[in-house]
Protein backbone atom coordinates (compact mmCIF):
# COMPACT_ATOMS: atom_id res chain seq x y z
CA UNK A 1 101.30 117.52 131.57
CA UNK A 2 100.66 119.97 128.84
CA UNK A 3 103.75 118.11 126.51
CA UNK A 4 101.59 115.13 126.96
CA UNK A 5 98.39 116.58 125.86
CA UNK A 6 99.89 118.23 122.93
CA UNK A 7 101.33 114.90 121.79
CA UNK A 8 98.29 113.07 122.29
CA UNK A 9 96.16 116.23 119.97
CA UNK A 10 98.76 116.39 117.33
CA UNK A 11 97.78 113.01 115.75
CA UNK A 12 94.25 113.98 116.21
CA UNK A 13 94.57 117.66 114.92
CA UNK A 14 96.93 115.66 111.54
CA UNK A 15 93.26 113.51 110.84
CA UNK A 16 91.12 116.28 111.41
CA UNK A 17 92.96 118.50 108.74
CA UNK A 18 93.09 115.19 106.32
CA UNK A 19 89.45 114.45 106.54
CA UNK A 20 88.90 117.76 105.66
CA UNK A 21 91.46 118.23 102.18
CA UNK A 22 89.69 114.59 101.55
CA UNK A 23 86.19 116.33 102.04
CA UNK A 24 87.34 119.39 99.72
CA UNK A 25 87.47 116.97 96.82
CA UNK A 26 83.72 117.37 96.40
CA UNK A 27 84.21 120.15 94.31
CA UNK A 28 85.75 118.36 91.95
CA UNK A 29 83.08 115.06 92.09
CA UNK A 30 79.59 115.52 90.68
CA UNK A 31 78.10 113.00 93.39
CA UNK A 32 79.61 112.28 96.88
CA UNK A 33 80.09 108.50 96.20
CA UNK A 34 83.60 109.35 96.71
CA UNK A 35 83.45 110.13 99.96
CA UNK A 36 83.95 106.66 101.94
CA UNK A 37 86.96 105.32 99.95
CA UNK A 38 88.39 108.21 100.26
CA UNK A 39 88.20 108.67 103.88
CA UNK A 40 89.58 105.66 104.38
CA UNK A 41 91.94 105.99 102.12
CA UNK A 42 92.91 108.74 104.31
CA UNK A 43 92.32 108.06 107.65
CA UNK A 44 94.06 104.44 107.55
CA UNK A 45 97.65 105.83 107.58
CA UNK A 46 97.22 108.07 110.50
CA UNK A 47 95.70 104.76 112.63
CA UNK A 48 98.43 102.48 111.45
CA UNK A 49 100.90 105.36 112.99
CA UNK A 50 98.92 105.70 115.69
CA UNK A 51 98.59 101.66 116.42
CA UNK A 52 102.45 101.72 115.56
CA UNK A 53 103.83 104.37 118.26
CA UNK A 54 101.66 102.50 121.07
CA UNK A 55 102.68 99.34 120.15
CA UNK A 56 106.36 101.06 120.07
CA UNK A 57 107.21 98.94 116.55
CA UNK A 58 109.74 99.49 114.60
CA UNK A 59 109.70 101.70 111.68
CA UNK A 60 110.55 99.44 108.98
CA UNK A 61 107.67 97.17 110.13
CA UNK A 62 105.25 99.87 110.14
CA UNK A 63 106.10 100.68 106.41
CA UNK A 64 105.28 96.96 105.53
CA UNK A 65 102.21 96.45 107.43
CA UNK A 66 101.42 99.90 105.59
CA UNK A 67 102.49 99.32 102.29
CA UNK A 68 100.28 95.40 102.51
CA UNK A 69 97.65 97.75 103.63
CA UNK A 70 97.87 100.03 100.65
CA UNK A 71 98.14 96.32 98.07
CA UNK A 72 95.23 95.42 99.97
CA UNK A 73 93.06 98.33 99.77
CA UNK A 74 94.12 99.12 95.87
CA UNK A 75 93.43 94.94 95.55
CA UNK A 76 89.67 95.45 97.01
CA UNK A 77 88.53 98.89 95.26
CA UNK A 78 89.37 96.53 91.74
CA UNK A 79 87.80 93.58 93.23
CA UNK A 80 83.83 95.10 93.16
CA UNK A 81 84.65 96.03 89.14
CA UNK A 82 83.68 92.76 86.95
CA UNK A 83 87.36 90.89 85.89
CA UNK A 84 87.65 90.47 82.70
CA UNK A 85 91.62 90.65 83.05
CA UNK A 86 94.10 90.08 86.36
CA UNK A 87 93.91 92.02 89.04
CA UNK A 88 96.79 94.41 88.09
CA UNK A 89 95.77 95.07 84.21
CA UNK A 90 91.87 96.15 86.13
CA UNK A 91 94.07 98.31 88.47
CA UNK A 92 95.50 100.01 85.14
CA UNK A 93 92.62 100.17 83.10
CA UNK A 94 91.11 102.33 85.86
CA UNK A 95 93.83 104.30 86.61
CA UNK A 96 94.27 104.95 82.99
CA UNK A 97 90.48 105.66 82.54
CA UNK A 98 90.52 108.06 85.34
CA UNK A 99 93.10 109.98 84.33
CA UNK A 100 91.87 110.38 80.99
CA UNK A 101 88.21 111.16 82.66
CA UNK A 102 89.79 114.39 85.17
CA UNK A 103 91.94 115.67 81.86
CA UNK A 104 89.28 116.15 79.91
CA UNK A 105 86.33 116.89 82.04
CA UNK A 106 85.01 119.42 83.80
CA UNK A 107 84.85 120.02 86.91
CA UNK A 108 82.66 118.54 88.72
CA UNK A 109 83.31 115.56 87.11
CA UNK A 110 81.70 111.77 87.72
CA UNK A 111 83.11 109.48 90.30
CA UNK A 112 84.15 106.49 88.43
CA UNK A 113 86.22 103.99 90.08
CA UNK A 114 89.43 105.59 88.23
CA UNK A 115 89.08 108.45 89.33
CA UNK A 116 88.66 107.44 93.01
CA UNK A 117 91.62 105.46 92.54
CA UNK A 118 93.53 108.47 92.09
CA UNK A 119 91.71 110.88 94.36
């Protein structure tokens, strides 16, 4: 019985200790608006592994049910930003602006889409 409880906590104990690193980027954010896309940035994974090992499916279809899920998420964080440009040179331009943005800044530093994108 106890093997059984400890395999159904583990999962649970894995999120816990992701939501909090995720919640420990505050210190680095001036305002909290990255909380949300971060969290489910974060918590996603562990429910798609969860969903996959009571479902029993096999591994290599978990990685492309999780992979679309990451093209999908990374797809809908560019889609609220005005297109000027495809999808993909948006997805750059951010992830180049937020890099530049947490170089040179300091900490904390604004939470612009970029820099979400790469929390």
């Amino acid at each position: 019985m106890s093997t059984r409880r400890t395999a159904a906590l583990a999962p649970l104990a894995l999120a816990a200790l992701t939501v909090v690193a995720a919640l420990s980027l505050g210190r680095i954010f001036a305002s909290s608006r990255f909380v949300t896309p971060v969290l489910i940035a974060a918590l996603v994974p562990h429910v798609l592994g969860w969903v996959g090992r009571r479902l029993r499916r096999p591994a290599w279809l978990m990685f492309l049910v999780s992979a679309a899920t990451l093209i999908a998420f990374l797809f809908a964080r560019v889609a609220t930003t005005p297109h000027t440009t495809t999808v993909v040179q948006a997805l750059a331009n951010q992830l180049d602006a937020g890099w530049q943005l947490l170089r040179t800044a300091t900490a904390p530093a604004p939470a612009t889409n970029g820099a979400i994108l790469l929390a």
